[in-house]
Protein backbone atom coordinates (compact mmCIF):
# COMPACT_ATOMS: atom_id res chain seq x y z
CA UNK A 1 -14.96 10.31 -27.20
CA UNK A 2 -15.13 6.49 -25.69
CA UNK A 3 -14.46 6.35 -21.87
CA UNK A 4 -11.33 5.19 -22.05
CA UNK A 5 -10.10 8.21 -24.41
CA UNK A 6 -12.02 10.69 -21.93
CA UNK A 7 -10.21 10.05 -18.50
CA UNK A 8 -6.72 9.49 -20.34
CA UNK A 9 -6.96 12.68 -22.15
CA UNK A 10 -8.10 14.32 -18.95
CA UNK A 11 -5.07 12.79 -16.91
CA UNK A 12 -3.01 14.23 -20.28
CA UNK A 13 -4.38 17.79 -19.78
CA UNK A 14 -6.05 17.57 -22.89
CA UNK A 15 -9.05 18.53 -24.26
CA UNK A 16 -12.30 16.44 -23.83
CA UNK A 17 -15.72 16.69 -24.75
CA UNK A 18 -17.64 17.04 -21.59
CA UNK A 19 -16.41 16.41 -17.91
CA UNK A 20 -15.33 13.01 -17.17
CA UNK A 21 -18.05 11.41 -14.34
CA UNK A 22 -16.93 8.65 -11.98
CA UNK A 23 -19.09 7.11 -9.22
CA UNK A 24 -15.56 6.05 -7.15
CA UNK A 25 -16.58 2.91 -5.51
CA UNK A 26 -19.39 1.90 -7.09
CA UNK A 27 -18.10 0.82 -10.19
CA UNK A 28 -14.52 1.21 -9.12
CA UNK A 29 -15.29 -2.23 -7.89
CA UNK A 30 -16.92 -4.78 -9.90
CA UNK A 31 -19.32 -6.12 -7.12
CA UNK A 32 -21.25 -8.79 -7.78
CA UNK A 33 -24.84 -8.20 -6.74
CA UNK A 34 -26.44 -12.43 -7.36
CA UNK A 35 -23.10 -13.94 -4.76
CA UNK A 36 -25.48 -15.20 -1.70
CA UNK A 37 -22.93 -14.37 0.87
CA UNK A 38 -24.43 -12.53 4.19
CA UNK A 39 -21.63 -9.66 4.16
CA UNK A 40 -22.26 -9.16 0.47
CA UNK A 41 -24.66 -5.81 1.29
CA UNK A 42 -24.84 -5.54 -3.20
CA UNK A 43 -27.22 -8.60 -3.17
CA UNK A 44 -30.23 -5.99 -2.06
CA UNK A 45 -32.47 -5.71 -4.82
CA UNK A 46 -31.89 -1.84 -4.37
CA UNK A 47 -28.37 -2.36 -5.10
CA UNK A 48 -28.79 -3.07 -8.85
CA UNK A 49 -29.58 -0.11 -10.38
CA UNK A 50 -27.29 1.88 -9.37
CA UNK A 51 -24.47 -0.64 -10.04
CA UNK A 52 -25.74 -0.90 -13.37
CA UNK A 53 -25.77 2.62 -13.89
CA UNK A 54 -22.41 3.11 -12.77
CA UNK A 55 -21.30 0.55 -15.32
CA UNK A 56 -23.05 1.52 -18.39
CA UNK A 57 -22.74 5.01 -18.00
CA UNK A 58 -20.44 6.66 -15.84
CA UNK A 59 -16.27 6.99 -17.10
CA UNK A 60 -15.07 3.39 -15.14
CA UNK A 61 -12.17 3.57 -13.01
CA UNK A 62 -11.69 -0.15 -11.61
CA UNK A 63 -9.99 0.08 -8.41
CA UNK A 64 -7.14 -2.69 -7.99
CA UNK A 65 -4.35 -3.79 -6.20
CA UNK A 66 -1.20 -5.54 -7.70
CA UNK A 67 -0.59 -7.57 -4.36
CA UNK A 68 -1.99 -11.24 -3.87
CA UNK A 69 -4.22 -12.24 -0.89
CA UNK A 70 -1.57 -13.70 1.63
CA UNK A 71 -1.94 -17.18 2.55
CA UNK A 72 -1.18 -18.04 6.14
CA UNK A 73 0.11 -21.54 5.78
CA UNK A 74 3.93 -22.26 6.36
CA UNK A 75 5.64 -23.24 3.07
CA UNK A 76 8.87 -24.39 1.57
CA UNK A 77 9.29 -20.95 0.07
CA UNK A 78 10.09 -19.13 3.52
CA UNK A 79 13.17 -17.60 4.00
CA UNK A 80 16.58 -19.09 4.80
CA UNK A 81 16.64 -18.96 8.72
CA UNK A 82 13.27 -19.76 9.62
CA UNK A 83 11.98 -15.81 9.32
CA UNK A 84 8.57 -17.03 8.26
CA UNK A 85 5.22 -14.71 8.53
CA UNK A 86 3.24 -17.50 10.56
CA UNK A 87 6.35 -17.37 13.34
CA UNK A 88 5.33 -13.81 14.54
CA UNK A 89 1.64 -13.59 13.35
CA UNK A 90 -1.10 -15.76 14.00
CA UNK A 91 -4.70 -14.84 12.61
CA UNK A 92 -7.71 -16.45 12.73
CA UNK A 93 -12.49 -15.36 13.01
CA UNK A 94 -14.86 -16.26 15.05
CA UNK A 95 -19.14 -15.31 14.67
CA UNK A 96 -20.49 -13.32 17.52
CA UNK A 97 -23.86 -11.94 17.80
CA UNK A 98 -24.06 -12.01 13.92
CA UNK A 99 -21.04 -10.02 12.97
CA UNK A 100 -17.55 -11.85 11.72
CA UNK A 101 -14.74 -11.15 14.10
CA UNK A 102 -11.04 -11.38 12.75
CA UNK A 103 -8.35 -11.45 15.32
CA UNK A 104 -3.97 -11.06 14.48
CA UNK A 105 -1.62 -12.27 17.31
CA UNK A 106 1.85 -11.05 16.88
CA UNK A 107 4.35 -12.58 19.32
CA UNK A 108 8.29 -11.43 18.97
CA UNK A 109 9.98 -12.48 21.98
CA UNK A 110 8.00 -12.43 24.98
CA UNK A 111 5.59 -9.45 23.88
CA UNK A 112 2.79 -10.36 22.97
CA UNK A 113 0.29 -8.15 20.69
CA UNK A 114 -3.36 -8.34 19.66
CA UNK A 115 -5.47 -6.52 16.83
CA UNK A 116 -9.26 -7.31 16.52
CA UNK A 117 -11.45 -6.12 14.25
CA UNK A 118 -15.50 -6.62 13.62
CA UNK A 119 -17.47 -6.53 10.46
CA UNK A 120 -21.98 -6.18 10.28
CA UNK A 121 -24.12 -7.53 7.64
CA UNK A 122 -25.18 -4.97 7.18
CA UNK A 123 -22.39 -2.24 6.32
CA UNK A 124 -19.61 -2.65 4.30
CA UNK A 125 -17.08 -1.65 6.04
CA UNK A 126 -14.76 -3.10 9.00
CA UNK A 127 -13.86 -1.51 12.39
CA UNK A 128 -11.00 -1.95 14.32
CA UNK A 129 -11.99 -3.14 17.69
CA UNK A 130 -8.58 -3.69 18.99
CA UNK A 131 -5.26 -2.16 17.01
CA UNK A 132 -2.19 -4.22 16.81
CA UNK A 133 0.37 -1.29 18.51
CA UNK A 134 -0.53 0.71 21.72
CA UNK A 135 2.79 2.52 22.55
CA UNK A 136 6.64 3.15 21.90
CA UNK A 137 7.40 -0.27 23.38
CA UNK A 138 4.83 -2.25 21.01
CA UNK A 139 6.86 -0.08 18.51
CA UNK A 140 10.32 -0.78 19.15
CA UNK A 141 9.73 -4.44 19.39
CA UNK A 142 7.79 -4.15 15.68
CA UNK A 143 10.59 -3.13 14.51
CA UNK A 144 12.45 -5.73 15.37
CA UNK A 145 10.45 -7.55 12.96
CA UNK A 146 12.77 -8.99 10.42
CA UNK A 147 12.00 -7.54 6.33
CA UNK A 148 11.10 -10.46 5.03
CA UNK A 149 8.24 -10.77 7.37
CA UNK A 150 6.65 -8.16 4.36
CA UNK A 151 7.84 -9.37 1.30
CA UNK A 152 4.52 -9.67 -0.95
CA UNK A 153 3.39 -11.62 -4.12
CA UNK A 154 2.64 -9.08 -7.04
CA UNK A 155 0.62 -10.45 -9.61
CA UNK A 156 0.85 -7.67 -13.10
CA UNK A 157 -1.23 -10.16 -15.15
CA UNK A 158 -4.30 -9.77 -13.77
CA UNK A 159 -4.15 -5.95 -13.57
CA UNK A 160 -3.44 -6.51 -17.72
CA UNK A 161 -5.97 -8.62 -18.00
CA UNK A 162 -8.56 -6.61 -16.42
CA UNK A 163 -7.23 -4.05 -18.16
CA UNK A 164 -7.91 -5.56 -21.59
CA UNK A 165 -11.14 -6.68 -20.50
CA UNK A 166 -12.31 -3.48 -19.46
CA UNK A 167 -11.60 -2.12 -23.16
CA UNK A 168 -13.31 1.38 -23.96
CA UNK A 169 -15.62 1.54 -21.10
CA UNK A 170 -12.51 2.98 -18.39
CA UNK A 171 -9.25 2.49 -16.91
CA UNK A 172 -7.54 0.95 -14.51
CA UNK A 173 -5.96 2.01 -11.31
CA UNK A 174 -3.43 0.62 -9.19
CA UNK A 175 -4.82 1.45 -5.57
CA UNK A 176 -2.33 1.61 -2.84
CA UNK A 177 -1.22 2.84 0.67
CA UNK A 178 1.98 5.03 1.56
CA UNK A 179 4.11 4.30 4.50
CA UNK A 180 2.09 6.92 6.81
CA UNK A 181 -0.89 4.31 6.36
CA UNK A 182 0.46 1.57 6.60
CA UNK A 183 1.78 2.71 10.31
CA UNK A 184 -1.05 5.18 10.95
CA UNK A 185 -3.62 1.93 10.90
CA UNK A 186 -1.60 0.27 13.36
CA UNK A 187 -2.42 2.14 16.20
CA UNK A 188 -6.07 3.92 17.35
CA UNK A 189 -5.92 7.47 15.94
CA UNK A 190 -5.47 8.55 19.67
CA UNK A 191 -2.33 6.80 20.33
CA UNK A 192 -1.23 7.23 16.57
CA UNK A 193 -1.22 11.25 16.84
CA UNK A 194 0.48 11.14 20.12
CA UNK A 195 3.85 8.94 19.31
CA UNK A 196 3.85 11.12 15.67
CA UNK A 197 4.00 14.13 17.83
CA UNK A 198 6.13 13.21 20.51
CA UNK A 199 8.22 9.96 19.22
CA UNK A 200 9.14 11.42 15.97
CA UNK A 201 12.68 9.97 15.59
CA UNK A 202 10.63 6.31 16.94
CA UNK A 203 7.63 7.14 14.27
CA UNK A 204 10.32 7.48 11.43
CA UNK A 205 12.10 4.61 12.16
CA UNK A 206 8.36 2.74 11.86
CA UNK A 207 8.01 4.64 8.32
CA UNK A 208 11.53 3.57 7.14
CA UNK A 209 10.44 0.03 7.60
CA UNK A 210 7.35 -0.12 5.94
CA UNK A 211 8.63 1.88 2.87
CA UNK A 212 10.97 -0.23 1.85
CA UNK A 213 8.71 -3.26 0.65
CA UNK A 214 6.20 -0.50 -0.37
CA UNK A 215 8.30 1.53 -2.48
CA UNK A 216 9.84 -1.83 -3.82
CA UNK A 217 6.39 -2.45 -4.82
CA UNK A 218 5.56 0.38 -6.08
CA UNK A 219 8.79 0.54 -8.82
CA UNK A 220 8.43 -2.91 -9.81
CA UNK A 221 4.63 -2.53 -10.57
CA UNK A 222 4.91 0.94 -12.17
CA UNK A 223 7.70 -0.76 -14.44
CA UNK A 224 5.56 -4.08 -15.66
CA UNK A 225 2.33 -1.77 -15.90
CA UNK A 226 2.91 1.78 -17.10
CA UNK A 227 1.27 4.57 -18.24
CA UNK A 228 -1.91 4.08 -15.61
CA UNK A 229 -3.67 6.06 -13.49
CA UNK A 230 -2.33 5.10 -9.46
CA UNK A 231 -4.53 6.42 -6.02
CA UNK A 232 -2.23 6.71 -3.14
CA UNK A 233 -3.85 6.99 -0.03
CA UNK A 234 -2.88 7.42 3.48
CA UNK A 235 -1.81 11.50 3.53
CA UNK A 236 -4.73 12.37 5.10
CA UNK A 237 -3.18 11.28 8.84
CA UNK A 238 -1.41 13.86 8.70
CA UNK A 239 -3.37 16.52 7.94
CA UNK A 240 -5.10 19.12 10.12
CA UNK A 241 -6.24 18.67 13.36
CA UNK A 242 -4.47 15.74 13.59
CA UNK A 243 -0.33 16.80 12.73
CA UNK A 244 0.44 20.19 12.13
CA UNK A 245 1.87 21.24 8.52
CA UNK A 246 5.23 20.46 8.67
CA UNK A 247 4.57 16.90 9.40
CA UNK A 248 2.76 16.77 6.88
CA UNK A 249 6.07 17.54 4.99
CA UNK A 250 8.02 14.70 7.49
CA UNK A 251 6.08 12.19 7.06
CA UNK A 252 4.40 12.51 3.92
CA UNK A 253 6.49 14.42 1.32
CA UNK A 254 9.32 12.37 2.32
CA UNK A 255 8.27 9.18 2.19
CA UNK A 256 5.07 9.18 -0.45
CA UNK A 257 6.90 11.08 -2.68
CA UNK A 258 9.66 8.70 -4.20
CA UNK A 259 6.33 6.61 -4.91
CA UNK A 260 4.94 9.56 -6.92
CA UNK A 261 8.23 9.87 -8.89
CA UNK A 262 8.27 6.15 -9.67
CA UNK A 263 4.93 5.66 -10.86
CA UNK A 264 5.14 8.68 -12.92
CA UNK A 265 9.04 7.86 -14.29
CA UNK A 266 7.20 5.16 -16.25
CA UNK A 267 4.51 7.17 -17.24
CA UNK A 268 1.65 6.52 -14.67
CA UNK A 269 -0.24 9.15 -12.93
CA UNK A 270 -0.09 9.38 -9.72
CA UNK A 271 -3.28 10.58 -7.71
CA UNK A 272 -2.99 11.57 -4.17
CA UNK A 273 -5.93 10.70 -2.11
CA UNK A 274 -6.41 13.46 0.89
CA UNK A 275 -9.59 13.86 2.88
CA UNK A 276 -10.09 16.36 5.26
CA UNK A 277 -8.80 20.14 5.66
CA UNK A 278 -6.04 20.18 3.25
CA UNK A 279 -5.99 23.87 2.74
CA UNK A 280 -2.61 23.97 5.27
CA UNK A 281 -0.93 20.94 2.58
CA UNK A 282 -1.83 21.63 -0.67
CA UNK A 283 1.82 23.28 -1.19
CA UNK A 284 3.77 19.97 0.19
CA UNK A 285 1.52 18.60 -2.15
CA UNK A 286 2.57 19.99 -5.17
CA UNK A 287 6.22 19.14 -3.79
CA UNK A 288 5.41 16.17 -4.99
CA UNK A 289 4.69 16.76 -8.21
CA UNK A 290 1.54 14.48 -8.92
CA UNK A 291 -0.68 14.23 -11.29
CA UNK A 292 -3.97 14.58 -9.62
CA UNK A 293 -5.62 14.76 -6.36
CA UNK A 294 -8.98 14.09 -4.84
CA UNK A 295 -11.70 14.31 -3.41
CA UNK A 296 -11.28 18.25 -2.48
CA UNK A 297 -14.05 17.75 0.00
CA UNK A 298 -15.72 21.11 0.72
CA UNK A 299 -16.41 22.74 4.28
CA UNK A 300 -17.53 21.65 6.58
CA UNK A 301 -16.09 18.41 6.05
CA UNK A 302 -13.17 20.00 4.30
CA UNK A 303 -11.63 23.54 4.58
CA UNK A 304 -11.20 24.62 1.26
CA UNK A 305 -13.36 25.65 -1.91
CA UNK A 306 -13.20 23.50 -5.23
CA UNK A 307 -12.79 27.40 -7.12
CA UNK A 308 -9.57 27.74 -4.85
CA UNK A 309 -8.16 25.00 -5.68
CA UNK A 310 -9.20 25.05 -9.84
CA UNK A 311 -7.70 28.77 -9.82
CA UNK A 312 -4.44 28.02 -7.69
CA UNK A 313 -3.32 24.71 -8.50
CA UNK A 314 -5.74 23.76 -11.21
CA UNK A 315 -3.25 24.35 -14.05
CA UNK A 316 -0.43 21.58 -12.50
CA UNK A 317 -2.87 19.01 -11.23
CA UNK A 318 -6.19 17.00 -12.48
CA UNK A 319 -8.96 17.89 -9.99
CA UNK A 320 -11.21 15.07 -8.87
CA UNK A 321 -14.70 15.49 -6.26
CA UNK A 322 -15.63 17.13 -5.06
CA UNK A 323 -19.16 16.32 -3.87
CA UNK A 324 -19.78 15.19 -0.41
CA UNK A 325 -21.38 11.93 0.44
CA UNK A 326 -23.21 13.09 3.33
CA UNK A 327 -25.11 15.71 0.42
CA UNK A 328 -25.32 12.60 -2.56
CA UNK A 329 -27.28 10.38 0.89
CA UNK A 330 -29.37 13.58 2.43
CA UNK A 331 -29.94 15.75 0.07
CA UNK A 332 -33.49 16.55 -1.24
CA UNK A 333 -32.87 16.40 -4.99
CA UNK A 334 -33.61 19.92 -5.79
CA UNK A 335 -30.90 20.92 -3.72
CA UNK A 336 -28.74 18.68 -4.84
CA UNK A 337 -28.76 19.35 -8.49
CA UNK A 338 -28.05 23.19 -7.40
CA UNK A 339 -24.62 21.49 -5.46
CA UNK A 340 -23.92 19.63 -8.60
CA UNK A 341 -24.02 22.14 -11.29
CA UNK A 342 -21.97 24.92 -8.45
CA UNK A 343 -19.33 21.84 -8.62
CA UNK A 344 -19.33 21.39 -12.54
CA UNK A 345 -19.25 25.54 -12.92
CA UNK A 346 -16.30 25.54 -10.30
CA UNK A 347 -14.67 22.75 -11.16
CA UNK A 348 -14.45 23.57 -15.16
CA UNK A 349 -14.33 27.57 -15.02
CA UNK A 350 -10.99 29.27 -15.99
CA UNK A 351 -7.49 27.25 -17.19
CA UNK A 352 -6.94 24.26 -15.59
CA UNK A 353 -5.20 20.61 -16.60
CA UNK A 354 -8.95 18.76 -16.05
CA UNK A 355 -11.48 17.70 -13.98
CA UNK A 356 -13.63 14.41 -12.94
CA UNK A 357 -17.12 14.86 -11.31
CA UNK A 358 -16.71 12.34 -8.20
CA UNK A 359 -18.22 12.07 -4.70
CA UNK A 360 -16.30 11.75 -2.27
CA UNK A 361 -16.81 7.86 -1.20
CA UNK A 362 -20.01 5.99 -1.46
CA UNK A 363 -22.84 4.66 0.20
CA UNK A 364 -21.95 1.30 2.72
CA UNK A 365 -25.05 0.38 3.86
CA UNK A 366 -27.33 -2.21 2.44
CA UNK A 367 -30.15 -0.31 1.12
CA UNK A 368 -30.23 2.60 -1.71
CA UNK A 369 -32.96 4.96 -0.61
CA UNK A 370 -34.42 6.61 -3.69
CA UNK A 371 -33.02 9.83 -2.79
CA UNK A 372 -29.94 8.22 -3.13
CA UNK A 373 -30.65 6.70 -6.22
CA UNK A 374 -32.29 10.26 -8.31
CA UNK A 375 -28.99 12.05 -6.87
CA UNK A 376 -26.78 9.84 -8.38
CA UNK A 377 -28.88 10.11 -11.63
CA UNK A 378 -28.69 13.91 -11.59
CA UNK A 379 -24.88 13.19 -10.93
CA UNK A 380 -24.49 11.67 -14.21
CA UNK A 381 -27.72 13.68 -16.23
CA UNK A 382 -25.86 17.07 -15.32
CA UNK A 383 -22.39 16.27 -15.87
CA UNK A 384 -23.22 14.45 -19.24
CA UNK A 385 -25.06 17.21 -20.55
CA UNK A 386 -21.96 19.44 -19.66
CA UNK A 387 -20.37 22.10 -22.16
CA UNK A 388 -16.77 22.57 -21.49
């Protein structure tokens, strides 16, 4: 079997010859390791391999979003009425002590709100220094935000373009939030637990908003691109110890849900995207009725088995992980391989709709140790070598 005919028969519950193998970001993104930019941590000569790898070897899942970069210049296309982005938000960087600060102003009325965030060199990754929304009165007056404030530009072409381009070596997925990410990120995970908890009727109002232009994204793209794989992430805010269960069912099932059932009415597969201890969730879950879920991360950063889940759920839903990327960076590589072929045995063993060796994230940091690099070579040597 190509790639391409590997993960779709997979997602299809069909049979394949070995176990699909899928690096997640590293190759999910097609980073470009020669573009001289500072932030660009893939221009490390210790980079290369192990992109290269990922591309000529592993099953390719490009990683892409339908929505157009936002421009933040006034226009002649804003809404009737003045409701323009840029006459609420403001955004604009600034260099400090060698890192790239990017600040948002968001003015409605006379409240004013600020969200800051900083990005290194030398990880790629950016923290929030600052989030936009610190209580139930930042809240209210965000809602008071009119809709069109999120109306987006979707561009399908490119995502068949790619698509095309991509040929036999993978597929393409459509990566996107739900609504409990979208208003999760808003706030600091301190201030974010306590309005869910105690502001519920507040925190659905918030979700109501943001689904709208979300779910209307979500049907029009699953309509002019279907029968591809989707990741929907965001569920994991309201897992354990964060919300209890049956938020999980409030804010989650509720609102992520009618983006399962329209990606998959027009024959996508929808992949739910849940770090964390999901042991307590795994039946909302299945409420929704997806096709696949990852990464299953084990204890301790998780709180359930891959076995479990093959040998409860494993005949409804596609399994992908579920190696942990604290093991793929510190692992000595004898132990490592042990951890790989325990994941291969557990995730294969018994009936079950399929299964894709992934880790759980990847590396961010600018250099690829070569511990790194031999465990993501027994990663691929292990799960290639595979009988199903």
């Amino acid at each position: 079997m190509n790639r391409r005919e590997r993960l779709m028969a997979t997602l299809c519950g069909k049979p394949v010859d070995r176990p699909a193998v899928n690096f997640y970001e590293i190759g999910g993104f097609k980073d470009d390791p020669s573009y001289p930019d500072e932030f660009n941590i893939y221009n490390d000569p210790s980079w290369k391999p192990l992109l290269e790898l990922a591309e000529r070897q592993t099953d390719l899942i490009r990683m892409r979003s339908p929505v157009k970069p936002r421009s933040h210049e006034v226009t002649s296309e804003a809404p009737a009425g003045g409701n323009c982005r840029d006459e609420f938000f403001k955004t604009g960087e600034y260099m400090e002590k060698g890192c790239l600060f990017t600040f948002t102003n968001l003015k409605i009325g006379d409240r004013n709100m600020t969200s800051l965030t900083r990005r290194s060199p030398d990880v790629d990754t950016v923290w929030t220094v600052q989030h936009l929304l610190k209580g139930p009165e930042d809240v209210a007056a965000y809602l008071e935000l009119p809709d069109e404030i999120f109306a987006e530009d979707i561009d399908v072409t490119s995502l068949i373009e790619e698509d095309k381009e991509l040929g036999d070596s993978g597929i393409i997925m459509v990566d996107t939030e739900d609504p409990i990410c979208a208003a999760a990120s808003l706030f600091s995970m301190e201030d974010f637990t306590v309005i869910a908890l105690t502001q519920q009727k507040l925190f659905h109002r918030l979700l109501e908003k943001l689904s709208v232009h979300i779910q209307a994204r979500t049907e029009r793209v699953a309509e002019s691109f279907p029968g591809h794989l989707w990741r929907i992430y965001g569920p994991e805010y309201a897992t354990e110890p964060y919300l209890p269960p049956n938020l999980f069912k409030e804010y989650v099932v509720r609102y992520t849900g009618p983006m399962v059932e329209a990606i998959q009415k027009y024959g996508g597969f929808a992949r739910i995207h849940c770090h964390g201890r999901i042991r307590a969730v795994l039946d909302y879950i299945m409420e929704m009725a997806p096709t696949a879920i990852d990464p299953i991360e084990p204890p301790p950063q998780g709180d359930v088995e891959l076995d479990y889940v093959r040998s409860k759920y494993g005949k409804d839903l596609v399994l992908f992980g579920n190696l942990e990327m604290a093991d793929v960076e510190n692992c000595p590589p004898a132990d490592f391989e042990k951890i790989v072929e325990k994941t291969l045995i557990d995730g294969t063993t018994g009936q079950g709709k399929g299964f894709v060796l992934m880790p759980s994230s990847a590396p961010y940091g600018r250099t690829i140790t070569p511990t790194v690099m031999k465990n993501y070579e027994t990663i691929l040597r292990l799960a290639t070598s595979f009988s199903l």
